[in-house]
C-alpha atoms as a PDB file:
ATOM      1  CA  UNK A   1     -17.985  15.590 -22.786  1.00  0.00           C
ATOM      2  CA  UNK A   2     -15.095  14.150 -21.365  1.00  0.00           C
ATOM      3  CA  UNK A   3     -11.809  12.106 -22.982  1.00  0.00           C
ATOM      4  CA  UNK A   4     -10.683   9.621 -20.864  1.00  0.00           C
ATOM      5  CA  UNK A   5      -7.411   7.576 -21.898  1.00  0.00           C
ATOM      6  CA  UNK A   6      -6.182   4.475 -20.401  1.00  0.00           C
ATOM      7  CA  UNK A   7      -2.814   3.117 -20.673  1.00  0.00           C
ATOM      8  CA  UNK A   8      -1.327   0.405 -19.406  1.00  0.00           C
ATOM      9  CA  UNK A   9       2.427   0.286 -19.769  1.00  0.00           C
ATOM     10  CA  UNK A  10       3.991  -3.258 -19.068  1.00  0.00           C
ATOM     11  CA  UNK A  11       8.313  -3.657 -18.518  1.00  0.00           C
ATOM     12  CA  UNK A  12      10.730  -6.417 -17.168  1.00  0.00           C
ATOM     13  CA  UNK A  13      12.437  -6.151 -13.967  1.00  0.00           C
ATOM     14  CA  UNK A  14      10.553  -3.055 -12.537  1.00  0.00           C
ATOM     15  CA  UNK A  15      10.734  -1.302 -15.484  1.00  0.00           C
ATOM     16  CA  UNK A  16       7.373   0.228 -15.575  1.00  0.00           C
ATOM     17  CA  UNK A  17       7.386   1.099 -11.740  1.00  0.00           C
ATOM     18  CA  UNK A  18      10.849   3.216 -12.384  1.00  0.00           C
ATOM     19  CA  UNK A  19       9.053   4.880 -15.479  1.00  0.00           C
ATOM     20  CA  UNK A  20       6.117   6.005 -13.271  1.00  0.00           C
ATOM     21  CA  UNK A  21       8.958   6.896 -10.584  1.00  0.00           C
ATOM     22  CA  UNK A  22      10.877   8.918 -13.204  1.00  0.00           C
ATOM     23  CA  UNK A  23       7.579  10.608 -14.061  1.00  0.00           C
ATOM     24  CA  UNK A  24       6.926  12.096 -10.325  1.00  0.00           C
ATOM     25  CA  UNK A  25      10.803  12.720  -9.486  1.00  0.00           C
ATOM     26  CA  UNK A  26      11.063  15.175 -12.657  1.00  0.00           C
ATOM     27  CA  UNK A  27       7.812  16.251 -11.435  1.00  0.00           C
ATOM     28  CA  UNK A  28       5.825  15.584 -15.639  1.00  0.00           C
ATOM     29  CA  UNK A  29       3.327  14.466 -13.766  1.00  0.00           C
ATOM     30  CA  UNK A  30       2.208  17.855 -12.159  1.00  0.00           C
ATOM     31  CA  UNK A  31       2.986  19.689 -14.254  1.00  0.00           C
ATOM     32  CA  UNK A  32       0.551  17.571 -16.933  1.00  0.00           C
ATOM     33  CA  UNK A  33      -2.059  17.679 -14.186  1.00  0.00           C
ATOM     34  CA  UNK A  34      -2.182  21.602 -14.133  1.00  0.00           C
ATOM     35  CA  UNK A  35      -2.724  22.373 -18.185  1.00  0.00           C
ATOM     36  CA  UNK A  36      -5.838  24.108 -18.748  1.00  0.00           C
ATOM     37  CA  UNK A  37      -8.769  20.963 -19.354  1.00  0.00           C
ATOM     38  CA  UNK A  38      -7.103  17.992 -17.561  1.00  0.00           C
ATOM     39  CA  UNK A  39      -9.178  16.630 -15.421  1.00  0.00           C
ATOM     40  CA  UNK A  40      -7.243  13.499 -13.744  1.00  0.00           C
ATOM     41  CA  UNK A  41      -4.155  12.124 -14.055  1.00  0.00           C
ATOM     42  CA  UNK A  42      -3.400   8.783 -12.195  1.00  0.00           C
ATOM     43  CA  UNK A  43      -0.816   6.046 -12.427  1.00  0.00           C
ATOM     44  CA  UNK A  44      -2.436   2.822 -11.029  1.00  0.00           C
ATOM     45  CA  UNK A  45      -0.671  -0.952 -10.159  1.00  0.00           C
ATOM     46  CA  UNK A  46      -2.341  -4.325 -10.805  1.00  0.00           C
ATOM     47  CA  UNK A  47      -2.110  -6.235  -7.464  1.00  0.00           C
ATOM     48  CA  UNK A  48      -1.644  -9.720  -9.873  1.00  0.00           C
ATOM     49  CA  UNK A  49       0.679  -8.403 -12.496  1.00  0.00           C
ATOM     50  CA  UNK A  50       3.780  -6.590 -10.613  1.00  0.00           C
ATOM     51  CA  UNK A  51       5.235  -5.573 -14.232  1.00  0.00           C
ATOM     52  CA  UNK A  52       2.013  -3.278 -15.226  1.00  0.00           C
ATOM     53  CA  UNK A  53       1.056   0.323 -14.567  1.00  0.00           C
ATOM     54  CA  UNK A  54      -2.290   1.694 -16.352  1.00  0.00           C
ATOM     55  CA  UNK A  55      -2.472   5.316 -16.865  1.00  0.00           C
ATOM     56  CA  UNK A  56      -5.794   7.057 -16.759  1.00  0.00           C
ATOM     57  CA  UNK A  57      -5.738  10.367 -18.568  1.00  0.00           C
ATOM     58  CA  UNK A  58      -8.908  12.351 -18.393  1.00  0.00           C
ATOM     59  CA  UNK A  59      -9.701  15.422 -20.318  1.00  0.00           C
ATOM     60  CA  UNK A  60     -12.059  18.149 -20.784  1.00  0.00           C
ATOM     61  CA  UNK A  61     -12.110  18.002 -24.130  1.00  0.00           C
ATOM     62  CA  UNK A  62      -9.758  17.389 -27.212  1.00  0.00           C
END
């Protein structure tokens, strides 16, 4: 059974865009999507709130 995580992270003044940004230029964000069990890893953007990204983390297992 799967784990599946969502988080939404919420900033002022395009704070939680450059997070997201900082995440792929240091390249975390590979390097989290090759460990052994993770199964997605995906930043998404709310087209009516421009200060929100959600996170969906999905796992194998714990």
């Amino acid at each position: 059974m799967s784990i599946i995580v969502n988080i939404y992270y919420t900033g002022k003044d395009g704070n939680a865009k450059q997070f997201v940004q900082e995440m792929v230029s240091k390249g975390i964000i590979e390097r989290v999507r090759k460990e052994e069990g993770n199964e997605r890893y995906e930043y998404f953007f709310p087209m009516d709130d421009p200060e929100t990204v959600m996170l969906v983390d999905k796992w194998r297992n714990e």
